[in-house]
C-alpha atoms as a PDB file:
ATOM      1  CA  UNK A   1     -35.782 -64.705  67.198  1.00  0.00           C
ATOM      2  CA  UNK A   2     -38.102 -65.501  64.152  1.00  0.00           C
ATOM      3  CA  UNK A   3     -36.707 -64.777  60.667  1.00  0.00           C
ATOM      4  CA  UNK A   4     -38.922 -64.236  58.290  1.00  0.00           C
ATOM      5  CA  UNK A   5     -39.421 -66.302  54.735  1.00  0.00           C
ATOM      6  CA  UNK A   6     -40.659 -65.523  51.569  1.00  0.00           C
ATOM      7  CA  UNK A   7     -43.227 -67.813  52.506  1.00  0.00           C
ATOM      8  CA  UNK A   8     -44.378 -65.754  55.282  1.00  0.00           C
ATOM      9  CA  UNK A   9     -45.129 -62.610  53.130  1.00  0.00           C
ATOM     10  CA  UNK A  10     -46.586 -64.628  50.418  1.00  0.00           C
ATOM     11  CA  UNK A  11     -49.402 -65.737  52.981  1.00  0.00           C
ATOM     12  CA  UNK A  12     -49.843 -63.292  55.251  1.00  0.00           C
ATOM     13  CA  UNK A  13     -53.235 -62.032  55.332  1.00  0.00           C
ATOM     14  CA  UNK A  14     -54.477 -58.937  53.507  1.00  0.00           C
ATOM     15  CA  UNK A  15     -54.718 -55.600  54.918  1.00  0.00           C
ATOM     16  CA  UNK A  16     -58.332 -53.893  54.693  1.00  0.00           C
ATOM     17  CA  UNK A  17     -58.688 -50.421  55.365  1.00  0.00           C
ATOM     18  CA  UNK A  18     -61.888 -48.968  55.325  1.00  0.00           C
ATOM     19  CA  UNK A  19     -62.549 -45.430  54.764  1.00  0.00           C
ATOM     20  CA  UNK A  20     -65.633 -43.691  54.614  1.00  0.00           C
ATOM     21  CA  UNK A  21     -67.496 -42.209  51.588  1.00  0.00           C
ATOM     22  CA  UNK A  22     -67.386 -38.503  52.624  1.00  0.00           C
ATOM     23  CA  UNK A  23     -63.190 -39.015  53.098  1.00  0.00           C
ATOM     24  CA  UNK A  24     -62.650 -40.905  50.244  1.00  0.00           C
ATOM     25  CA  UNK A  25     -64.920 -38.147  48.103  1.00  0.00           C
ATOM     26  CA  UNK A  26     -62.758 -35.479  49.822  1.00  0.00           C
ATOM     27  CA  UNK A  27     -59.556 -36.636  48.767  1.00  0.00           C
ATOM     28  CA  UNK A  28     -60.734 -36.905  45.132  1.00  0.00           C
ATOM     29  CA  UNK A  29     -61.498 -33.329  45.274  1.00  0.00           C
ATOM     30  CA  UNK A  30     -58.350 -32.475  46.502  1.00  0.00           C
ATOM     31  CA  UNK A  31     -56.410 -34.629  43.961  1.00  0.00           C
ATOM     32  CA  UNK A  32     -58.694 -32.510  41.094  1.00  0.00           C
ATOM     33  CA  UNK A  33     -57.933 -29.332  42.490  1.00  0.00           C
ATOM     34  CA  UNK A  34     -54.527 -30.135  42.574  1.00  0.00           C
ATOM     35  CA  UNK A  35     -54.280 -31.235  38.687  1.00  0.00           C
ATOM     36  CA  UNK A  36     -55.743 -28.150  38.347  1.00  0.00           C
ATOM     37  CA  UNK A  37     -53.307 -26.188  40.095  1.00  0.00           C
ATOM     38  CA  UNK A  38     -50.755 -28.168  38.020  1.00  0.00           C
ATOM     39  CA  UNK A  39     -52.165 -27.664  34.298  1.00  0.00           C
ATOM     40  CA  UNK A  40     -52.928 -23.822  35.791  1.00  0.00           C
ATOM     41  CA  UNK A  41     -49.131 -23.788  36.579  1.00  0.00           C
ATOM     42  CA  UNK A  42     -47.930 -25.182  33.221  1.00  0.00           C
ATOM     43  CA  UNK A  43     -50.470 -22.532  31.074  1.00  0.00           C
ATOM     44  CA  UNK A  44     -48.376 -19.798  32.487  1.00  0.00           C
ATOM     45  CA  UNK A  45     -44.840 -21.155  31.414  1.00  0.00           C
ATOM     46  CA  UNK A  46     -46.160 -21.471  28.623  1.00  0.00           C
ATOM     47  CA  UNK A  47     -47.890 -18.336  27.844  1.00  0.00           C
ATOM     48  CA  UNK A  48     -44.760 -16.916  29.121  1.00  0.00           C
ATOM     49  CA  UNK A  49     -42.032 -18.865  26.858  1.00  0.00           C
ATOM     50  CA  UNK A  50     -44.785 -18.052  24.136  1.00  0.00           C
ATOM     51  CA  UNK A  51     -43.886 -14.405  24.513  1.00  0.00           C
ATOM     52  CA  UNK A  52     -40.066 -15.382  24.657  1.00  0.00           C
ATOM     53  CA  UNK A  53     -40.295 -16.880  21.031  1.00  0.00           C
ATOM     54  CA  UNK A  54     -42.492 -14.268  19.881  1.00  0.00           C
ATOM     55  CA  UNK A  55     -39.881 -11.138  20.770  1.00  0.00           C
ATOM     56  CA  UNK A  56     -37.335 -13.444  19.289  1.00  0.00           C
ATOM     57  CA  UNK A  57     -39.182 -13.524  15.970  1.00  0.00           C
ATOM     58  CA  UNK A  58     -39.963 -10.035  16.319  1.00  0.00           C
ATOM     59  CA  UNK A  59     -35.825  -9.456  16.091  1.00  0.00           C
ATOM     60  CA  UNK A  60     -35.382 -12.051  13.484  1.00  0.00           C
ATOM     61  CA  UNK A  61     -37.565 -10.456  11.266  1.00  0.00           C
ATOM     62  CA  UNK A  62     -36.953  -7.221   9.301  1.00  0.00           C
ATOM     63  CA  UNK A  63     -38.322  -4.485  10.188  1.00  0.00           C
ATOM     64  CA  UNK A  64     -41.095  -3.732   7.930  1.00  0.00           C
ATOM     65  CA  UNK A  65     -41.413  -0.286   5.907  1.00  0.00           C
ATOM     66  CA  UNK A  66     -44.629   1.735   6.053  1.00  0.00           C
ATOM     67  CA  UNK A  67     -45.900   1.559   2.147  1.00  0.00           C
ATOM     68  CA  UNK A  68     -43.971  -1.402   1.116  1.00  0.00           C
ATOM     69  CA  UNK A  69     -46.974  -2.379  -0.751  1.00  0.00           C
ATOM     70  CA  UNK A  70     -47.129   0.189  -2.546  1.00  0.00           C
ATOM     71  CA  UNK A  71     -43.836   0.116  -3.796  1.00  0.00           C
ATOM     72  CA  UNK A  72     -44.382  -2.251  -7.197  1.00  0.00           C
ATOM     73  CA  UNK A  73     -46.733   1.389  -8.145  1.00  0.00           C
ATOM     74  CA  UNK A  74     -43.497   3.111  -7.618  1.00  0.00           C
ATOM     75  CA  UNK A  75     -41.619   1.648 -10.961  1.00  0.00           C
ATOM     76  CA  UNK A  76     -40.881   4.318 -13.570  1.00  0.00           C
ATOM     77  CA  UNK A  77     -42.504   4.097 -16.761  1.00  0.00           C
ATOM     78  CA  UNK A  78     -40.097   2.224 -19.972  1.00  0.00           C
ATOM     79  CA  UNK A  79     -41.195   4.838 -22.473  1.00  0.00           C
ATOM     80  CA  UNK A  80     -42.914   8.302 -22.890  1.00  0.00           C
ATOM     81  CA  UNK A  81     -45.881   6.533 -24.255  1.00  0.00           C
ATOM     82  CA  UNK A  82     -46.388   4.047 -21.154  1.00  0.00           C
ATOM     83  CA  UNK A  83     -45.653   7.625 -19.057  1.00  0.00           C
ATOM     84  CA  UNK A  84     -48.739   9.645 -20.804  1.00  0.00           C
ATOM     85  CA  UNK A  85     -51.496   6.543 -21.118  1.00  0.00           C
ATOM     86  CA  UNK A  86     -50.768   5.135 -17.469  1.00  0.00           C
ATOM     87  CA  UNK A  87     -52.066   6.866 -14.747  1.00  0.00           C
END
């Protein structure tokens, strides 16, 4: 039985694998596609928590009046004078 040293890892002779062009141009297509499956993935959660926050602000916020702007044309005049030369 041999046990093995440090040594014997330290020196042992590199592995070489050789792979072809055409496979090694395959796989990085594969790997792309995949990143793009992943950042496709992520875009939806994210459009959809978008939508989350925006009904949440939609309840937070009060519920807007048809005409508010129009309301500071609404005040009543101070005086009969400012009543007959307004308007």
């Amino acid at each position: 039985m041999y046990n093995y040293s440090l040594f014997d890892s330290f020196f042992a002779p590199t592995r070489v694998i050789v792979v072809s062009e055409e496979r090694l141009r395959q796989k990085e297509i594969e790997l792309k596609e995949n990143q793009i499956k992943v950042i496709d993935n992520r875009i939806d959660e994210l459009a959809k928590y978008r939508l989350e926050v925006q009904a949440e602000l939609r309840e937070l916020r009060p519920a807007e009046r048809p005409g508010k702007d129009m309301d500071n044309l609404d005040v009543e005049p101070s005086s009969l004078e400012e009543a007959l030369t307004s308007g």
